[in-house]
PDB file of N, CA and C in Angstrom:
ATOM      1  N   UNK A   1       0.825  -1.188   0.000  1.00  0.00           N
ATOM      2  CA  UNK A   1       0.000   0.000   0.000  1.00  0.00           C
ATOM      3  C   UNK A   1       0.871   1.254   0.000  1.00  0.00           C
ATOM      4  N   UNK A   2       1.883   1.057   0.798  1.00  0.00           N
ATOM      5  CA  UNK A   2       2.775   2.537   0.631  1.00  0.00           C
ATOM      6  C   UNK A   2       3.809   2.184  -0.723  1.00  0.00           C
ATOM      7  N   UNK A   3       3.916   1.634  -1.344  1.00  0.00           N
ATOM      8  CA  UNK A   3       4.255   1.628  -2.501  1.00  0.00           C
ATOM      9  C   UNK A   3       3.682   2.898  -3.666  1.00  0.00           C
ATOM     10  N   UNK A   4       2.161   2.532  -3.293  1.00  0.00           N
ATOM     11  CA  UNK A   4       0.923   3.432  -4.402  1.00  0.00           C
ATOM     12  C   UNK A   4       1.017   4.109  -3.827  1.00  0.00           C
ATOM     13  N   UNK A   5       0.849   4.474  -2.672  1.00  0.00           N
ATOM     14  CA  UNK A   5       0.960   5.987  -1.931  1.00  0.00           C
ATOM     15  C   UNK A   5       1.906   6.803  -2.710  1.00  0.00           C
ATOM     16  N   UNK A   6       3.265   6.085  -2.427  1.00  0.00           N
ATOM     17  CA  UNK A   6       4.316   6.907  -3.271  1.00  0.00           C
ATOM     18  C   UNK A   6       4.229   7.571  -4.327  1.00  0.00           C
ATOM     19  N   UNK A   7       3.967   6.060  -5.279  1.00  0.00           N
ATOM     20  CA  UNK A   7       3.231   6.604  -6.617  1.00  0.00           C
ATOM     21  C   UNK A   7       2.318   7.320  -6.949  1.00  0.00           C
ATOM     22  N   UNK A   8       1.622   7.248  -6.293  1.00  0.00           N
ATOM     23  CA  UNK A   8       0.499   8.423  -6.690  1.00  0.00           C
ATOM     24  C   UNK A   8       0.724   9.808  -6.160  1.00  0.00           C
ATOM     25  N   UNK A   9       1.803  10.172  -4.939  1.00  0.00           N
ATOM     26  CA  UNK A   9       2.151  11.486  -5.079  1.00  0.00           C
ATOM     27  C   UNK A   9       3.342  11.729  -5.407  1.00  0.00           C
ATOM     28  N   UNK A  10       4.097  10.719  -6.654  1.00  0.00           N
ATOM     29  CA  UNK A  10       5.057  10.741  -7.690  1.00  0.00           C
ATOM     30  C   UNK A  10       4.083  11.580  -8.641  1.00  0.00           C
ATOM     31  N   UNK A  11       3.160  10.837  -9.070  1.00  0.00           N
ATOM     32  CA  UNK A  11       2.610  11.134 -10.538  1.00  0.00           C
ATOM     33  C   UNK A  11       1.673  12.005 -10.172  1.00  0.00           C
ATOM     34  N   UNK A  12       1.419  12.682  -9.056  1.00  0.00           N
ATOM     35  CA  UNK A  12       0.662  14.637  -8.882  1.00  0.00           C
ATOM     36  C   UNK A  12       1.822  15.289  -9.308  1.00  0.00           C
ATOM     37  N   UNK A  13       3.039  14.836  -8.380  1.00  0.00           N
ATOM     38  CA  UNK A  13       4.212  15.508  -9.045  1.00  0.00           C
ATOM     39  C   UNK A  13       4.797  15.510 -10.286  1.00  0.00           C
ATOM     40  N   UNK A  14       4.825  14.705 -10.869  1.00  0.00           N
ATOM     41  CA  UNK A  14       5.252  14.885 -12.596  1.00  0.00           C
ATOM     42  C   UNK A  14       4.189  15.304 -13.543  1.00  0.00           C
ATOM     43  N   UNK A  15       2.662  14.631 -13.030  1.00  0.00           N
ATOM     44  CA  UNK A  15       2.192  15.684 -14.057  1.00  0.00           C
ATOM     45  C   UNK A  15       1.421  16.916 -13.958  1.00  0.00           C
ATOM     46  N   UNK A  16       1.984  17.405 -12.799  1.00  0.00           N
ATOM     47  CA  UNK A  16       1.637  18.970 -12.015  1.00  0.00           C
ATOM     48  C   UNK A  16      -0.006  19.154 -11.639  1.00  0.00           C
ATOM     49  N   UNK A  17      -0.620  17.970 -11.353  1.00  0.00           N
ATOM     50  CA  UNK A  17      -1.805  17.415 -10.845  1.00  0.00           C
ATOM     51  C   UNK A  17      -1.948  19.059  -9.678  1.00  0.00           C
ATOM     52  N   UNK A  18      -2.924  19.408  -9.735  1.00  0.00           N
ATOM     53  CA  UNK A  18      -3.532  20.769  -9.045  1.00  0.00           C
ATOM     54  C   UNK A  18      -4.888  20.466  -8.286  1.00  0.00           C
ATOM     55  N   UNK A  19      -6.071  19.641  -9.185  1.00  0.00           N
ATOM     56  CA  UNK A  19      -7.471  19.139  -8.825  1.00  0.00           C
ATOM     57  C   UNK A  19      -8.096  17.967  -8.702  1.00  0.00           C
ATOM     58  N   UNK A  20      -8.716  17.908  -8.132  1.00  0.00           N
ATOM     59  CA  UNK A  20      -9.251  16.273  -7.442  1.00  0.00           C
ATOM     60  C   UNK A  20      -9.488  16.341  -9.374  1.00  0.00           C
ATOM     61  N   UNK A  21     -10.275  16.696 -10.190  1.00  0.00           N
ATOM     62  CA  UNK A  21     -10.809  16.424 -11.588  1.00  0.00           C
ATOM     63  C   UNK A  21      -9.497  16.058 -12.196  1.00  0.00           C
ATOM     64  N   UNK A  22      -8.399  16.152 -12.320  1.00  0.00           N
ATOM     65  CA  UNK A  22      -7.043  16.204 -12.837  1.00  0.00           C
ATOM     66  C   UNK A  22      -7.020  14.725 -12.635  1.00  0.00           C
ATOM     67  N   UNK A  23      -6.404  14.739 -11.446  1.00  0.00           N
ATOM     68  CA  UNK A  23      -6.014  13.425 -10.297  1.00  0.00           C
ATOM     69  C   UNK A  23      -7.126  12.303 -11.258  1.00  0.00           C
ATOM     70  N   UNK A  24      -7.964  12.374 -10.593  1.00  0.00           N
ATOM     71  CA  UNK A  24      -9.226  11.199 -11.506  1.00  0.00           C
ATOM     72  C   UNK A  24      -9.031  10.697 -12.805  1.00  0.00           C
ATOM     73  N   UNK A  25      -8.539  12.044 -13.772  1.00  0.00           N
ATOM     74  CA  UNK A  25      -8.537  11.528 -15.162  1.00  0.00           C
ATOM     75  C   UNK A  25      -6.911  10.809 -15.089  1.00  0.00           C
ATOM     76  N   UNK A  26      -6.187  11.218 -14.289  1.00  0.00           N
ATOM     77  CA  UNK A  26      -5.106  10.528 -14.064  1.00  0.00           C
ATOM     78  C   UNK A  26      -5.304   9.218 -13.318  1.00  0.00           C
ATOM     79  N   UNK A  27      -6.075   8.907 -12.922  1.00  0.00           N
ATOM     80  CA  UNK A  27      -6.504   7.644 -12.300  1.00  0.00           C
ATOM     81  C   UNK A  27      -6.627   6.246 -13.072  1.00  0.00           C
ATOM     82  N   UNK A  28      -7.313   7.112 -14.216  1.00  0.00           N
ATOM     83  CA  UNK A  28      -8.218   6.084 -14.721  1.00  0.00           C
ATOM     84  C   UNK A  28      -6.851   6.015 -16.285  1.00  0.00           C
ATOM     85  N   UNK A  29      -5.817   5.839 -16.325  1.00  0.00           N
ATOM     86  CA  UNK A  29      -4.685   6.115 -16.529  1.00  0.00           C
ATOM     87  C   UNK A  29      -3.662   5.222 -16.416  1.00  0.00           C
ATOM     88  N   UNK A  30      -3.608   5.224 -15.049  1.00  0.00           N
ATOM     89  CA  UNK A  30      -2.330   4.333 -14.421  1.00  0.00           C
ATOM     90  C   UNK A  30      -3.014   3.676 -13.250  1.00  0.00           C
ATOM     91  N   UNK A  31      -1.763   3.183 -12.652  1.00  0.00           N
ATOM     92  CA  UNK A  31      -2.360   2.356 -11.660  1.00  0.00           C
ATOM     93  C   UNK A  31      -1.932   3.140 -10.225  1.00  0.00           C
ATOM     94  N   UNK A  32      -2.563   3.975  -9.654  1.00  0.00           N
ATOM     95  CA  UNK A  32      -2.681   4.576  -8.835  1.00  0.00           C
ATOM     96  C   UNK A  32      -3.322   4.320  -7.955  1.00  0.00           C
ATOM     97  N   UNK A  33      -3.619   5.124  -6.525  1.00  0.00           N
ATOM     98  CA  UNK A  33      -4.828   5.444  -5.919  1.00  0.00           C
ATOM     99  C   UNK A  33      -5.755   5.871  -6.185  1.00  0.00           C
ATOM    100  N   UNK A  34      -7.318   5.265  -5.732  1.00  0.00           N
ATOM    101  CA  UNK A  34      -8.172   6.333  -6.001  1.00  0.00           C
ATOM    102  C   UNK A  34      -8.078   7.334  -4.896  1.00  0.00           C
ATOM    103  N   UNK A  35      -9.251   8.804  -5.408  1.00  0.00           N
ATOM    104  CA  UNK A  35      -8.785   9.539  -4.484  1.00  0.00           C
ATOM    105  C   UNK A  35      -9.509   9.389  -2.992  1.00  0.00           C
ATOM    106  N   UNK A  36     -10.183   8.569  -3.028  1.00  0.00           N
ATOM    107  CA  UNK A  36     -10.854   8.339  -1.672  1.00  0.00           C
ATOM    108  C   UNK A  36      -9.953   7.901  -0.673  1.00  0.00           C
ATOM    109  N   UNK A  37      -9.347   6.359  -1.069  1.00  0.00           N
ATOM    110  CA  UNK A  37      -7.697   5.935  -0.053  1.00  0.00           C
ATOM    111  C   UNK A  37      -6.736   6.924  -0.538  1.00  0.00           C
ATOM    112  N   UNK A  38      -6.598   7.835  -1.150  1.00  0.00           N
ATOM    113  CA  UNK A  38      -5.343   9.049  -0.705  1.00  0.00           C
ATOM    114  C   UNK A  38      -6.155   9.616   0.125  1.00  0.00           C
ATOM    115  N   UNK A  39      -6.931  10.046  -0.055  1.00  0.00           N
ATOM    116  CA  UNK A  39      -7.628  11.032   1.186  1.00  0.00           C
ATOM    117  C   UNK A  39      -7.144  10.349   2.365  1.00  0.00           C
ATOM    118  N   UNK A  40      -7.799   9.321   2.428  1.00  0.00           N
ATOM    119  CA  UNK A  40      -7.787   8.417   4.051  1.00  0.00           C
ATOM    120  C   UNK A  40      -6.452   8.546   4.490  1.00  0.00           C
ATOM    121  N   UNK A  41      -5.309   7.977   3.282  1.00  0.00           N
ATOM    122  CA  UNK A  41      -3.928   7.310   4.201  1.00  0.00           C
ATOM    123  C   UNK A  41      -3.474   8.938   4.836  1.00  0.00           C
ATOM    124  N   UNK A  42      -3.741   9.996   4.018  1.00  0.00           N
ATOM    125  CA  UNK A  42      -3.077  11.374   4.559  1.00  0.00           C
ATOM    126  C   UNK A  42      -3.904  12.177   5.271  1.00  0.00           C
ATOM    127  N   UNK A  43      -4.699  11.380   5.785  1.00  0.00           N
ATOM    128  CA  UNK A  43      -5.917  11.945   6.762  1.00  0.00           C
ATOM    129  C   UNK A  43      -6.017  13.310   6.453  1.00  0.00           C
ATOM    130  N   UNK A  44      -6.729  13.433   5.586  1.00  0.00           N
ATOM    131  CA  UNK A  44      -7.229  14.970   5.033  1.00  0.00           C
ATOM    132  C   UNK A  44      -8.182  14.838   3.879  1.00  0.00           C
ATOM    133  N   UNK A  45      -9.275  15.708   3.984  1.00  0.00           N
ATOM    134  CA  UNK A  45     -10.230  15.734   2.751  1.00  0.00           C
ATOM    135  C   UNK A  45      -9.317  16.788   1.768  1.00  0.00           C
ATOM    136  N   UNK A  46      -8.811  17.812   2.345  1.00  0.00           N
ATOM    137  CA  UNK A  46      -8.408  18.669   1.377  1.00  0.00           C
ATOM    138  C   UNK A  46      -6.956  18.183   0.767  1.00  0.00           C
ATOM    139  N   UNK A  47      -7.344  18.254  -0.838  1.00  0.00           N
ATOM    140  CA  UNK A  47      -6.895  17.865  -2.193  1.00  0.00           C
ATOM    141  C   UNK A  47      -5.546  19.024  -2.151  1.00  0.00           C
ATOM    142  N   UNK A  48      -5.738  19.983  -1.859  1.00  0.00           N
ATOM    143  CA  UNK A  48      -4.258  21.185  -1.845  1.00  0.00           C
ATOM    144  C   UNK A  48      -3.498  20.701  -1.312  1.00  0.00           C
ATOM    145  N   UNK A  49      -3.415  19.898  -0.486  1.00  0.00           N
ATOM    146  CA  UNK A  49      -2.866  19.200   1.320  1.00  0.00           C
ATOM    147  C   UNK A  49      -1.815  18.282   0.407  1.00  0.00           C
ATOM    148  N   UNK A  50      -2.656  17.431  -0.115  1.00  0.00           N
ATOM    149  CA  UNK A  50      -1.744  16.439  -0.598  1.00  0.00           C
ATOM    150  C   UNK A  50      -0.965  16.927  -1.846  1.00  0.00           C
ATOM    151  N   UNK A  51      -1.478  18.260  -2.841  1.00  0.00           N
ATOM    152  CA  UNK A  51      -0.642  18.196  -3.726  1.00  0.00           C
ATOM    153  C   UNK A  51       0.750  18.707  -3.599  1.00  0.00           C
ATOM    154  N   UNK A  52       0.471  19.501  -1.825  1.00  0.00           N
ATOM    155  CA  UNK A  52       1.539  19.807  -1.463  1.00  0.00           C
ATOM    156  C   UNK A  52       2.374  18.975  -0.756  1.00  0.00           C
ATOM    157  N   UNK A  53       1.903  17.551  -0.326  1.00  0.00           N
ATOM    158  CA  UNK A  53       2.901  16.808  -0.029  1.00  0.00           C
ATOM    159  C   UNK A  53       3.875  15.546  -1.420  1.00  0.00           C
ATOM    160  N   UNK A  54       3.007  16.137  -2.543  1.00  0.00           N
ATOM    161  CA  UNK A  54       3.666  15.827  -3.692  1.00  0.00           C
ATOM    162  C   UNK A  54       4.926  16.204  -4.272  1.00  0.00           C
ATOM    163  N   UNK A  55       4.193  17.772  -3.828  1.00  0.00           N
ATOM    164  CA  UNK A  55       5.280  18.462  -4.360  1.00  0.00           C
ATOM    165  C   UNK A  55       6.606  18.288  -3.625  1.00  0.00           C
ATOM    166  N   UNK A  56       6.430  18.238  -2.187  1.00  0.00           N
ATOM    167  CA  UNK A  56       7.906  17.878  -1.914  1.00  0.00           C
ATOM    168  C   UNK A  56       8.749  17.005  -1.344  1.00  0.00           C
ATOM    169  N   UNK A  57       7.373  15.583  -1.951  1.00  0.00           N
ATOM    170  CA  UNK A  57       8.309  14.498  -2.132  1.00  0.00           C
ATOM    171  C   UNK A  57       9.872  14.891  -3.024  1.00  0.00           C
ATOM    172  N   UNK A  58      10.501  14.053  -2.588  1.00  0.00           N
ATOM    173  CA  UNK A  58      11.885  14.377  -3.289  1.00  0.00           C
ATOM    174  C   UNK A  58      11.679  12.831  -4.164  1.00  0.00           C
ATOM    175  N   UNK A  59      12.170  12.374  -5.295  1.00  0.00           N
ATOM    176  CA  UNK A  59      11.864  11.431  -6.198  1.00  0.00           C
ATOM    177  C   UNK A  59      13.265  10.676  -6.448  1.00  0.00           C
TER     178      UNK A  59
END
């Protein structure tokens, strides 16, 4: 599970993912999280939250 975690705030970060609508079409894409278990694992509804912990994942 923390594998996809990773990945999925790898790939907000590479493809400069901003909106839950973004994220989704990126979902359905790759093999990611949906955004319901990202929400959960980073205990937060808000979508800014995590794109900012995307952003500074280091890769």
């Amino acid at each position: 599970m923390k594998e996809l975690y990773l990945e999925s705030l790898r790939k907000i970060k590479e493809n400069n993912i901003k909106n839950e609508k973004d994220y989704i079409e990126l979902m359905h894409k790759h093999l990611i999280l949906n955004i319901e278990s990202l929400k959960y694992i980073t205990q937060t509804r808000n979508f800014k939250k995590i794109v900012k912990l995307a952003e500074e994942l280091v890769i």
